[in-house]
PDB file of N, CA and C in Angstrom:
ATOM      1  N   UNK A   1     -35.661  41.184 -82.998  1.00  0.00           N
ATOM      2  CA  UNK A   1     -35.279  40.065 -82.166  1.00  0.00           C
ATOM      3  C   UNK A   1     -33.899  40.346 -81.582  1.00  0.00           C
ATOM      4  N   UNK A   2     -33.727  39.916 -80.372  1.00  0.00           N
ATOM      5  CA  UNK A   2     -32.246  40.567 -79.564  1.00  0.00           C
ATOM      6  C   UNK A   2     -31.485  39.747 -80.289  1.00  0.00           C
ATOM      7  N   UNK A   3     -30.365  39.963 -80.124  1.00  0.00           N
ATOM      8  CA  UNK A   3     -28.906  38.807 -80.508  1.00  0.00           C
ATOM      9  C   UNK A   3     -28.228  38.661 -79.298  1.00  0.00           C
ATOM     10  N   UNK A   4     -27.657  37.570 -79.212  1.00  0.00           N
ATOM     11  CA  UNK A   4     -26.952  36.938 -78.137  1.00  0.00           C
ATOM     12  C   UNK A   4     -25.870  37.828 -78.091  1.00  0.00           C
ATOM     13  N   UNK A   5     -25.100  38.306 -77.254  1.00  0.00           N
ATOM     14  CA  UNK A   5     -23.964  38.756 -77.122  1.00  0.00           C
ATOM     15  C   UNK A   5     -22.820  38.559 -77.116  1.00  0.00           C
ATOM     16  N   UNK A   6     -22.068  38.886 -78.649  1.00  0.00           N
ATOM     17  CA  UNK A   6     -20.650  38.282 -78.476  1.00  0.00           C
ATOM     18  C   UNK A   6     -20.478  37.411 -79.675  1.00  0.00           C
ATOM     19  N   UNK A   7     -22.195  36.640 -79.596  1.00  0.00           N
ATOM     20  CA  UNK A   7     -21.466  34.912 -80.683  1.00  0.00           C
ATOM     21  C   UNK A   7     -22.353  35.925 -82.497  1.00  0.00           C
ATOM     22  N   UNK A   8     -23.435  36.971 -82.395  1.00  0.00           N
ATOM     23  CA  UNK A   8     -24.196  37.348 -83.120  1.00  0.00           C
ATOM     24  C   UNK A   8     -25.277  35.923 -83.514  1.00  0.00           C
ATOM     25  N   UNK A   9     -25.650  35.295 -82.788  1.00  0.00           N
ATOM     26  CA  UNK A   9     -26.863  34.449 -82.638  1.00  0.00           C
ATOM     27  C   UNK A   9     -28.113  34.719 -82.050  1.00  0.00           C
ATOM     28  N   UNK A  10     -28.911  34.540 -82.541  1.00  0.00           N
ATOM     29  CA  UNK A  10     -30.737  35.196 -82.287  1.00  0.00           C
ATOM     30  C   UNK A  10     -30.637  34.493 -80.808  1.00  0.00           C
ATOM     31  N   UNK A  11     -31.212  35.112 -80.283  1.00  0.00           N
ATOM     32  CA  UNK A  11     -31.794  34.841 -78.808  1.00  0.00           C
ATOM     33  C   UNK A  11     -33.236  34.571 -78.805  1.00  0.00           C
ATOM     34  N   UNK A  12     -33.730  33.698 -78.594  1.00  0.00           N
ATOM     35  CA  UNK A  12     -34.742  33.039 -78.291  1.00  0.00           C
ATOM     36  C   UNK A  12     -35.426  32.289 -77.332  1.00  0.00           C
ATOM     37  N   UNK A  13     -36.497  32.646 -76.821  1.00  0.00           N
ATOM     38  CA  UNK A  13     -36.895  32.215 -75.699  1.00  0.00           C
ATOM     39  C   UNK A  13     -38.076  31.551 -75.654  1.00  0.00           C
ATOM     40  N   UNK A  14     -39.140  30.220 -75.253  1.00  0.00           N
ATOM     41  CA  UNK A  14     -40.043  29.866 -75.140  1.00  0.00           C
ATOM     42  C   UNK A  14     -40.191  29.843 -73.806  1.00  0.00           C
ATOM     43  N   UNK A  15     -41.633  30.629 -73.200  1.00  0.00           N
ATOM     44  CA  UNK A  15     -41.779  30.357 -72.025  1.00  0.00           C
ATOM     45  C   UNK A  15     -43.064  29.096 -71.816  1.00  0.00           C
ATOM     46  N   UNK A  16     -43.162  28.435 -71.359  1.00  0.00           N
ATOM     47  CA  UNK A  16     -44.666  27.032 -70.909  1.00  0.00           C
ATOM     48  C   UNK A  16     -44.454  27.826 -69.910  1.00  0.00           C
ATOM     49  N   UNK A  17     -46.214  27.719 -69.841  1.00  0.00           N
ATOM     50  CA  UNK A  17     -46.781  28.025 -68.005  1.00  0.00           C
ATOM     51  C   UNK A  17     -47.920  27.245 -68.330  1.00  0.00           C
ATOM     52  N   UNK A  18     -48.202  26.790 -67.204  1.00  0.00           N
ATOM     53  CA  UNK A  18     -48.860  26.011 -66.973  1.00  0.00           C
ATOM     54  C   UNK A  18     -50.644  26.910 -66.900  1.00  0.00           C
ATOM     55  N   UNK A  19     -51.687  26.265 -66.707  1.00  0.00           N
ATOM     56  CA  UNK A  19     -53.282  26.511 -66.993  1.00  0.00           C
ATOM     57  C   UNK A  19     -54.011  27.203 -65.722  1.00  0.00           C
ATOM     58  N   UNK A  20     -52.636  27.761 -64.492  1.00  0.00           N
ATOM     59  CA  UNK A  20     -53.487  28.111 -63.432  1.00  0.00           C
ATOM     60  C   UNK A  20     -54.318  29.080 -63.551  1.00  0.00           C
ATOM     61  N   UNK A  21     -55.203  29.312 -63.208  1.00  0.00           N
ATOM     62  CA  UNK A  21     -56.139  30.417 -63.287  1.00  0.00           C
ATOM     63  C   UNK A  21     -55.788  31.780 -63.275  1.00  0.00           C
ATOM     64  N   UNK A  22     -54.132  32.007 -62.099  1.00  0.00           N
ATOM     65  CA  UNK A  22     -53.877  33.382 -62.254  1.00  0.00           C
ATOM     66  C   UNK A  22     -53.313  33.875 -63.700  1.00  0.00           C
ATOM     67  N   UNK A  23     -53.335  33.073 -64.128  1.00  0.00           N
ATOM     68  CA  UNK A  23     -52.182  33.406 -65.500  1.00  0.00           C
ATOM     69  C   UNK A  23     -53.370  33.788 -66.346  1.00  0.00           C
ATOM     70  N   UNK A  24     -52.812  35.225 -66.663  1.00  0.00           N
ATOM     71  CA  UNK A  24     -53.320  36.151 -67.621  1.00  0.00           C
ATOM     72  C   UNK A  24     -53.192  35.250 -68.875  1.00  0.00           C
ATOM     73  N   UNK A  25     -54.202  35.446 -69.908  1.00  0.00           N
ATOM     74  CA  UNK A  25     -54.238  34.742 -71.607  1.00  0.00           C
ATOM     75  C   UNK A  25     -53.662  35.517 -72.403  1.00  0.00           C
ATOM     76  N   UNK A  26     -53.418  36.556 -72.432  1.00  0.00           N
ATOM     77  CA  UNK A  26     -52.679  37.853 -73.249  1.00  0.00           C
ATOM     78  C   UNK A  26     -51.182  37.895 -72.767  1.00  0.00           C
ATOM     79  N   UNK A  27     -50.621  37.238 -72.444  1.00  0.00           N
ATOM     80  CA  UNK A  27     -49.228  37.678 -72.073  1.00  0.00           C
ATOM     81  C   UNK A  27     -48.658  37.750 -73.481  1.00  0.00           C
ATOM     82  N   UNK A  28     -47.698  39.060 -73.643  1.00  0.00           N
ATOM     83  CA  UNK A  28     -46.944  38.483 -75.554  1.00  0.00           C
ATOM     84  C   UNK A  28     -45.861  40.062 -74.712  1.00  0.00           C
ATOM     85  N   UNK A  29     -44.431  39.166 -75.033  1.00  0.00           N
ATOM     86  CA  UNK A  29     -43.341  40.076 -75.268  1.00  0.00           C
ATOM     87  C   UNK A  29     -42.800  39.930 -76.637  1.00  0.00           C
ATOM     88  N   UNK A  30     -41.821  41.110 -77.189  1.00  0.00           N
ATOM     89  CA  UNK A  30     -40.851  40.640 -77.755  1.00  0.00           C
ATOM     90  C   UNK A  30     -39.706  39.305 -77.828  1.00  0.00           C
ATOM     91  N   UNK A  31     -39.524  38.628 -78.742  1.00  0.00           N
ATOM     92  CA  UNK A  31     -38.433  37.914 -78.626  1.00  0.00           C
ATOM     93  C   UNK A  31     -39.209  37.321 -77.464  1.00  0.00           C
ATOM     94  N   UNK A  32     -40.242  36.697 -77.201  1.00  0.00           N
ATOM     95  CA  UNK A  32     -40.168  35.556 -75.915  1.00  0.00           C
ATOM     96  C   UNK A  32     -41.868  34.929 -76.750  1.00  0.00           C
ATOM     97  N   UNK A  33     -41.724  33.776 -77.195  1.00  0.00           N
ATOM     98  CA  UNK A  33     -43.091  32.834 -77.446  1.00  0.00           C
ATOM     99  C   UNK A  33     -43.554  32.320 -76.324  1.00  0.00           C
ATOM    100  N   UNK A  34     -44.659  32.363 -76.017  1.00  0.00           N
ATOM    101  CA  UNK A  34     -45.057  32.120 -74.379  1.00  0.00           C
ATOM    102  C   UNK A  34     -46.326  31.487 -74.790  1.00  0.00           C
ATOM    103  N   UNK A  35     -46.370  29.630 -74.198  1.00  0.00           N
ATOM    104  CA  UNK A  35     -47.000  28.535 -74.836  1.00  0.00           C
ATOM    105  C   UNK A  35     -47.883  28.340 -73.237  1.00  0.00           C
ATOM    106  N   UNK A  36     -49.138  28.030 -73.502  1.00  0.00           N
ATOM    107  CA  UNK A  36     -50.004  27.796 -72.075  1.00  0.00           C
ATOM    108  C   UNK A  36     -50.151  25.724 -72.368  1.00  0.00           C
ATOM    109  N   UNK A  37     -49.943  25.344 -71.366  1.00  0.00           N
ATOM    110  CA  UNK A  37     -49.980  23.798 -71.285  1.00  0.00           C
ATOM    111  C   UNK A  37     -51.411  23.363 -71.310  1.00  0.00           C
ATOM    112  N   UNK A  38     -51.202  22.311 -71.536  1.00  0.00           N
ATOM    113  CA  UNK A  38     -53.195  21.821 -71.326  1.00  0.00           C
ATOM    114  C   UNK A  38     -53.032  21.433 -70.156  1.00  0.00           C
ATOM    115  N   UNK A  39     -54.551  21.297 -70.032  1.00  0.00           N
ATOM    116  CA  UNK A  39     -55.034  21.207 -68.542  1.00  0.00           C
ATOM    117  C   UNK A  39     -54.250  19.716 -67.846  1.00  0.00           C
ATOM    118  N   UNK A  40     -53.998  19.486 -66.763  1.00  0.00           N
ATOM    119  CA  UNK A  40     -53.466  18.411 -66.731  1.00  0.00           C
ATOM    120  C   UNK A  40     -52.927  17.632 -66.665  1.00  0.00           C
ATOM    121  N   UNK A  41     -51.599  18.670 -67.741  1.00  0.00           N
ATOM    122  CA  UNK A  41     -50.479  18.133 -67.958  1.00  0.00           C
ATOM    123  C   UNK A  41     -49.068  18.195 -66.559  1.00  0.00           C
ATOM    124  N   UNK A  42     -49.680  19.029 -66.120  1.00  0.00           N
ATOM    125  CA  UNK A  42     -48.190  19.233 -65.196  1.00  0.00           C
ATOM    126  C   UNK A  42     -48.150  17.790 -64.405  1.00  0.00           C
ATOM    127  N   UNK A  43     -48.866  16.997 -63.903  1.00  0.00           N
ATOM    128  CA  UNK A  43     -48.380  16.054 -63.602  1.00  0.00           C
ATOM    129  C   UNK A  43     -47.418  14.988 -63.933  1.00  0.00           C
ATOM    130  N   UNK A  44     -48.036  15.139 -65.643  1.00  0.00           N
ATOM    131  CA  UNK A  44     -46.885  14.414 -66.397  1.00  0.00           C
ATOM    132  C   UNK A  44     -45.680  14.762 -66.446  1.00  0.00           C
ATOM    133  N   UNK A  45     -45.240  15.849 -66.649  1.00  0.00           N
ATOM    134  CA  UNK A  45     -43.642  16.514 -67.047  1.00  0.00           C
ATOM    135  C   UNK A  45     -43.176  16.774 -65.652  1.00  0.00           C
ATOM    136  N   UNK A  46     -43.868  17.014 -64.579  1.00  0.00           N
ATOM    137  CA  UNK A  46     -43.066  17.730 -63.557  1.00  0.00           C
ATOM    138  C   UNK A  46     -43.018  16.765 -62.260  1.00  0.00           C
ATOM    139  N   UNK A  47     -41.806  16.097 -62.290  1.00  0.00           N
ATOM    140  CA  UNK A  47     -41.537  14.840 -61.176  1.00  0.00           C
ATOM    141  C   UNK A  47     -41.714  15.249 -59.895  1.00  0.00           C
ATOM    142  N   UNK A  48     -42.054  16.337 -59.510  1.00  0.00           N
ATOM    143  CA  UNK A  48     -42.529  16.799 -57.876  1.00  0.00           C
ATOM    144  C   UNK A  48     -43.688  16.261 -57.998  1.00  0.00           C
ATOM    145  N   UNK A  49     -44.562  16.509 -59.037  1.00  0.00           N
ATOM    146  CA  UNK A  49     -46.189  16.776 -58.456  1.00  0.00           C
ATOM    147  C   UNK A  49     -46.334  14.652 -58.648  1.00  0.00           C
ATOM    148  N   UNK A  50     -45.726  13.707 -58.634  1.00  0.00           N
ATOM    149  CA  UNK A  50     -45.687  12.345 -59.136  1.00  0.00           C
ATOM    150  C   UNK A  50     -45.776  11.809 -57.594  1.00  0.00           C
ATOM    151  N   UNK A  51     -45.010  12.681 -56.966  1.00  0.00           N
ATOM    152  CA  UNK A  51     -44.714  11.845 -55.397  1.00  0.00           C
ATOM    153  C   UNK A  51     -44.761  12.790 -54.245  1.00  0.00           C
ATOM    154  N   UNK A  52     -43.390  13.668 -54.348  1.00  0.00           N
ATOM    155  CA  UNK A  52     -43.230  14.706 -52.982  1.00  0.00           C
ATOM    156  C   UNK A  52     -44.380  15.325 -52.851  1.00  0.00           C
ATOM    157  N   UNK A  53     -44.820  15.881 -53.798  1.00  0.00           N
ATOM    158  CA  UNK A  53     -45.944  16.906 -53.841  1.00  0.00           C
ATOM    159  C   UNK A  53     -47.315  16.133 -52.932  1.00  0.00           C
ATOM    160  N   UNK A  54     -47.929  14.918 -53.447  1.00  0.00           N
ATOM    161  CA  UNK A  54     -49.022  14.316 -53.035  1.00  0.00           C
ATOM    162  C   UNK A  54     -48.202  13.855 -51.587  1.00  0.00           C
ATOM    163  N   UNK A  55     -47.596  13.081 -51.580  1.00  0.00           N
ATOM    164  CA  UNK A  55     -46.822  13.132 -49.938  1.00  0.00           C
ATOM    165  C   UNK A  55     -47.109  14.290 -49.215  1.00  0.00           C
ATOM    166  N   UNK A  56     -46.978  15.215 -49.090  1.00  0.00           N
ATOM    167  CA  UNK A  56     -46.717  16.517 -48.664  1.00  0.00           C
ATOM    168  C   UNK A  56     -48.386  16.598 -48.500  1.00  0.00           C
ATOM    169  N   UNK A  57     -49.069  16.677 -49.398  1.00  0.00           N
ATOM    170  CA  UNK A  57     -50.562  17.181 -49.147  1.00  0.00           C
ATOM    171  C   UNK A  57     -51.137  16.264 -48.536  1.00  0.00           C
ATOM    172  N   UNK A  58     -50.884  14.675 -48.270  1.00  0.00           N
ATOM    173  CA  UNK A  58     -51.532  13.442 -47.409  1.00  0.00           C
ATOM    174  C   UNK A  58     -50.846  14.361 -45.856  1.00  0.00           C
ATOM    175  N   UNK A  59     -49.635  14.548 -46.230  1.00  0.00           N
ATOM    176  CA  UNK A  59     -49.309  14.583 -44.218  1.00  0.00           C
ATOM    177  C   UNK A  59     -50.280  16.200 -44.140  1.00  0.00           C
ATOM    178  N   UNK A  60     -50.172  17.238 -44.750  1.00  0.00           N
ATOM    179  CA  UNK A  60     -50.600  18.245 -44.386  1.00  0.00           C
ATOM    180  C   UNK A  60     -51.933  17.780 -43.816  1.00  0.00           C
ATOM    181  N   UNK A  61     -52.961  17.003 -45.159  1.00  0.00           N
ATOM    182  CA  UNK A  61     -54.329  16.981 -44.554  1.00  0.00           C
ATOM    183  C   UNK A  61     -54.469  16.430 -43.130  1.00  0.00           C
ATOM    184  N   UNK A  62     -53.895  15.131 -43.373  1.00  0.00           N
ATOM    185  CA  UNK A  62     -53.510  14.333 -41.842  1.00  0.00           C
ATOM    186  C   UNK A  62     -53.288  15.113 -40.988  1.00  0.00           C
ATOM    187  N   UNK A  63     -52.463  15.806 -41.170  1.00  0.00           N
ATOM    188  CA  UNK A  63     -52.298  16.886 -39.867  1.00  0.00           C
ATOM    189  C   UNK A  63     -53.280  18.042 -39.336  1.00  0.00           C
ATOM    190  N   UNK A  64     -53.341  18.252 -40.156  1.00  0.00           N
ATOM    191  CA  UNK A  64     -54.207  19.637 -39.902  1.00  0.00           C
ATOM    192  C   UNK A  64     -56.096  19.105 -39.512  1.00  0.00           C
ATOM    193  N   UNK A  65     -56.508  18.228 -40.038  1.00  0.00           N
ATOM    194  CA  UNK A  65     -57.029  17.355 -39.082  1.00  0.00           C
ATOM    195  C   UNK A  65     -57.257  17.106 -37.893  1.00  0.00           C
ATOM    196  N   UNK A  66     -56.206  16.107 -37.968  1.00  0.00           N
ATOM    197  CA  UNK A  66     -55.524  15.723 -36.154  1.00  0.00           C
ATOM    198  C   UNK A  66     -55.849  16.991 -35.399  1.00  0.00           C
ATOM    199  N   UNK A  67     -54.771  18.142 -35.734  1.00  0.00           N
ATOM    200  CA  UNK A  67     -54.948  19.272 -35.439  1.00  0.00           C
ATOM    201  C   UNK A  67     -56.408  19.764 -34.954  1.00  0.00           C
ATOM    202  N   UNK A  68     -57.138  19.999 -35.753  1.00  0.00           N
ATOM    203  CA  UNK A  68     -58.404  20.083 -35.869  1.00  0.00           C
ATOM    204  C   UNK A  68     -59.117  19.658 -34.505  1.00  0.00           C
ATOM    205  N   UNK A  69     -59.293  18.243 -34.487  1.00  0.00           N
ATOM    206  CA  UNK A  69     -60.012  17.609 -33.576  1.00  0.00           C
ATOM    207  C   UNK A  69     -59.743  17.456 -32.269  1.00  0.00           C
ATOM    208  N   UNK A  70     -58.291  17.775 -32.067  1.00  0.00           N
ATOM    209  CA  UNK A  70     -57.530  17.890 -30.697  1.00  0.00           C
ATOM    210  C   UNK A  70     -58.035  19.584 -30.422  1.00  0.00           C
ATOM    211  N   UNK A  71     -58.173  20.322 -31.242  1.00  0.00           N
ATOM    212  CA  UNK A  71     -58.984  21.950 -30.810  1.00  0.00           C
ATOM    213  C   UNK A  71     -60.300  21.499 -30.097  1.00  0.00           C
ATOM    214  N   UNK A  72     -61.302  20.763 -31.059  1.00  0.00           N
ATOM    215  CA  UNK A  72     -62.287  20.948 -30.733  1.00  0.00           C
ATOM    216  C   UNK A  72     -62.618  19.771 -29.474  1.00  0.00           C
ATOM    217  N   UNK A  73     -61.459  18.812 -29.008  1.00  0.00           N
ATOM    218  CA  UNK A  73     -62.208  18.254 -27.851  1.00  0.00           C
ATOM    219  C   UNK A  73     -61.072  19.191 -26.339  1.00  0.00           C
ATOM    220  N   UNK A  74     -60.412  19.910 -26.770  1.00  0.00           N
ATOM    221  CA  UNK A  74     -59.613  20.844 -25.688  1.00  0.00           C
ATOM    222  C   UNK A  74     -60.516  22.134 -25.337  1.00  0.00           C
ATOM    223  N   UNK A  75     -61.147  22.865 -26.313  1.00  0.00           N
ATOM    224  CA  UNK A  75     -61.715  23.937 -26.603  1.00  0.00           C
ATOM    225  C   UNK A  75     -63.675  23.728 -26.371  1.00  0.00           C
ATOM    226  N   UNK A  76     -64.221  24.408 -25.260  1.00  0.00           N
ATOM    227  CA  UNK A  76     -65.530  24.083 -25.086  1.00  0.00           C
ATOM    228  C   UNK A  76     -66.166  25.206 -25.978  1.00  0.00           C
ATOM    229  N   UNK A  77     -65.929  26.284 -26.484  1.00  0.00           N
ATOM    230  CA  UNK A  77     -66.017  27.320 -26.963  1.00  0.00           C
ATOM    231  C   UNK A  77     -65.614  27.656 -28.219  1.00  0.00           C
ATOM    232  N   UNK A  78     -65.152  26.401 -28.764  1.00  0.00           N
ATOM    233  CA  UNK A  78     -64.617  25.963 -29.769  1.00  0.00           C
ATOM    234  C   UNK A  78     -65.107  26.647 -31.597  1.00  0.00           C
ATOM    235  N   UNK A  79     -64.651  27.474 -32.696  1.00  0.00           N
ATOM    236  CA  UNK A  79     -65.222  27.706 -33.148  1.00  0.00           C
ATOM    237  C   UNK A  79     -64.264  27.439 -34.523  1.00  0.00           C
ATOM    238  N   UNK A  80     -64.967  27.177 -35.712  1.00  0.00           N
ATOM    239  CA  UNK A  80     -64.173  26.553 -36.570  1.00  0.00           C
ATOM    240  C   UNK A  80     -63.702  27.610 -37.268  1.00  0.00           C
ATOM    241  N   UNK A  81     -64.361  28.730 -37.334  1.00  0.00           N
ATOM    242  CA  UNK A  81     -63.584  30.029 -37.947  1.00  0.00           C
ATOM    243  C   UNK A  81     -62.823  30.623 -37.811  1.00  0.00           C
ATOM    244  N   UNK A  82     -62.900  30.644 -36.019  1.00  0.00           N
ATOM    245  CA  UNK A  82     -61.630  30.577 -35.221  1.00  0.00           C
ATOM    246  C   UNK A  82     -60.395  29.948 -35.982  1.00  0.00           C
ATOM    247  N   UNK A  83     -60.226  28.948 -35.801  1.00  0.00           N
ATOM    248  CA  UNK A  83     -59.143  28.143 -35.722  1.00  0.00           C
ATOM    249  C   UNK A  83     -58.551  28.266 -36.639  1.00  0.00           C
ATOM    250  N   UNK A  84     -59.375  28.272 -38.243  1.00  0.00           N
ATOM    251  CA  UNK A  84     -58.582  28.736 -39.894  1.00  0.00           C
ATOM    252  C   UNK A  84     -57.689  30.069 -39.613  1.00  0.00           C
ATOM    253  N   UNK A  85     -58.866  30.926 -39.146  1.00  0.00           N
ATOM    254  CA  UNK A  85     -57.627  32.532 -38.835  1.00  0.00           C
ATOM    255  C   UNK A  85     -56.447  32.293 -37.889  1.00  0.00           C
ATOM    256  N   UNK A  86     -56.337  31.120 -36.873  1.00  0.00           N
ATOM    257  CA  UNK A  86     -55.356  31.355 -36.356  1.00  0.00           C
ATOM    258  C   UNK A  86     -54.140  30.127 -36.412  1.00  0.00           C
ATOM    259  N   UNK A  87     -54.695  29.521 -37.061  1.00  0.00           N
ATOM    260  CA  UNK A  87     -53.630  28.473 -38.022  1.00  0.00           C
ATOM    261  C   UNK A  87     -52.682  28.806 -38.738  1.00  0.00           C
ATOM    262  N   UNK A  88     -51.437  28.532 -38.434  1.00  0.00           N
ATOM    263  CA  UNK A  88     -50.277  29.295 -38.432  1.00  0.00           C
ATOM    264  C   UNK A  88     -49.325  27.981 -39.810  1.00  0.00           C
ATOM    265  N   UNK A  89     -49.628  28.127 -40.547  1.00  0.00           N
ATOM    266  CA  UNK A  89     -49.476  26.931 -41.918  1.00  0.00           C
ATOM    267  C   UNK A  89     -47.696  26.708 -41.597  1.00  0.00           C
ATOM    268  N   UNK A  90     -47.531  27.829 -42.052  1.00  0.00           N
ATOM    269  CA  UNK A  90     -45.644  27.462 -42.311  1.00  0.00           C
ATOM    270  C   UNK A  90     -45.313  27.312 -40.901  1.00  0.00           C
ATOM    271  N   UNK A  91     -45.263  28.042 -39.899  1.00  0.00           N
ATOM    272  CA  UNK A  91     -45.117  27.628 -38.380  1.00  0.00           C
ATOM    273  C   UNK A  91     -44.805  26.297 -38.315  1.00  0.00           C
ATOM    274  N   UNK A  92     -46.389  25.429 -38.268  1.00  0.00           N
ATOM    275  CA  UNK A  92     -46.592  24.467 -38.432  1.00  0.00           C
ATOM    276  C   UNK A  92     -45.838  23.454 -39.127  1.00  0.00           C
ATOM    277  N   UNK A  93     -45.937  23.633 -40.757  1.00  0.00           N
ATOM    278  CA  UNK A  93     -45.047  22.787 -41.181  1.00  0.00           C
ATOM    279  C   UNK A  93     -43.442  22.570 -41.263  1.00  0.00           C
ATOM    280  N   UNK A  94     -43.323  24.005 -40.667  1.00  0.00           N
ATOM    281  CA  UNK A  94     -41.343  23.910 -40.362  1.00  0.00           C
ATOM    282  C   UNK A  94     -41.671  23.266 -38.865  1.00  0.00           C
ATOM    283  N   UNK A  95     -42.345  23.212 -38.030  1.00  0.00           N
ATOM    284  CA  UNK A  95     -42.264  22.563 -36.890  1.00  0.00           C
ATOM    285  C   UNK A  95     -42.129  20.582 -37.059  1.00  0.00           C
ATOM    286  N   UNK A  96     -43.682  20.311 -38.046  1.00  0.00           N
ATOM    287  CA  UNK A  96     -43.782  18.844 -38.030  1.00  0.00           C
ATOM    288  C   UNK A  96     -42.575  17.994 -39.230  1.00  0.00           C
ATOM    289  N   UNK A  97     -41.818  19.412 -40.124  1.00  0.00           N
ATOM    290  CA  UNK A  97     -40.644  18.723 -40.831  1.00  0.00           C
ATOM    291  C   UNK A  97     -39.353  19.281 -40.151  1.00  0.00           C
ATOM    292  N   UNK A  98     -39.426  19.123 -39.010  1.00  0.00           N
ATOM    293  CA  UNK A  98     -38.052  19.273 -38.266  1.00  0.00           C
ATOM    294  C   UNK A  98     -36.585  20.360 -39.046  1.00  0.00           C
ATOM    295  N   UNK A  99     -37.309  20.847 -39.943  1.00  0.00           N
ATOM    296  CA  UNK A  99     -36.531  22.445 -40.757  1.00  0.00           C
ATOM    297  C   UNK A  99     -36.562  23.043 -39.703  1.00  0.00           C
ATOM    298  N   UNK A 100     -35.605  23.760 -39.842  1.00  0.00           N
ATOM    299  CA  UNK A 100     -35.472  25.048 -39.133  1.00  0.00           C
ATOM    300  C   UNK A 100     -35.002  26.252 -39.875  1.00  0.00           C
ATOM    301  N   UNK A 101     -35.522  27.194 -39.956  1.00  0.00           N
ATOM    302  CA  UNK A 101     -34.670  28.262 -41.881  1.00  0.00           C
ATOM    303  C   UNK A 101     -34.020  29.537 -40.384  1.00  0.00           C
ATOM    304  N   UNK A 102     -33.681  29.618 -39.253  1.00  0.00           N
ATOM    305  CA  UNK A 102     -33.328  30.085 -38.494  1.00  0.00           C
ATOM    306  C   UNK A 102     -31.456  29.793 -38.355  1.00  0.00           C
TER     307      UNK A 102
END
């Protein structure tokens, strides 16, 4: 187990990750306990996913929508496979949240 540097105190680490699918089940380091959450839970502990988060996914759907239907009554040739490949996500949402990272 490492020691802290300086004070000679164990260093210890717990990592939580959460149940997403990419997350490998075998993760194991040294010196690091690495705990998988139940299903579920991140809503509870993590104050984004309570408000901003669902905010954020109402305007996206709303938008991209809107979006949507303004293609297909502009567009006679209109094709919906089209439009996913050329849907430009972050573009988009730094445009309709007035960010600019420029």
């Amino acid at each position: 187990m490492a020691v802290e540097v300086g004070k000679g105190l164990d260093f210890k680490v717990l990592l939580l990750v959460d149940n997403a699918g990419g997350h490998t089940d075998d993760l194991s380091y040294d010196g690091m306990q690495i705990e998988f959450l139940p299903p579920n839970t991140t809503l509870l502990i993590q104050p984004m996913d309570q408000g901003i988060i669902r905010a954020f996914k109402v305007l996206y759907t709303c938008n991209t929508l809107q979006h949507l239907v303004e293609a297909m009554d502009s567009d006679q040739d209109f094709s919906l496979k089209d439009y996913w490949h050329k849907l430009d996500l972050i573009g988009h949402r730094r445009s309709q949240s007035g960010l600019n990272t420029r």
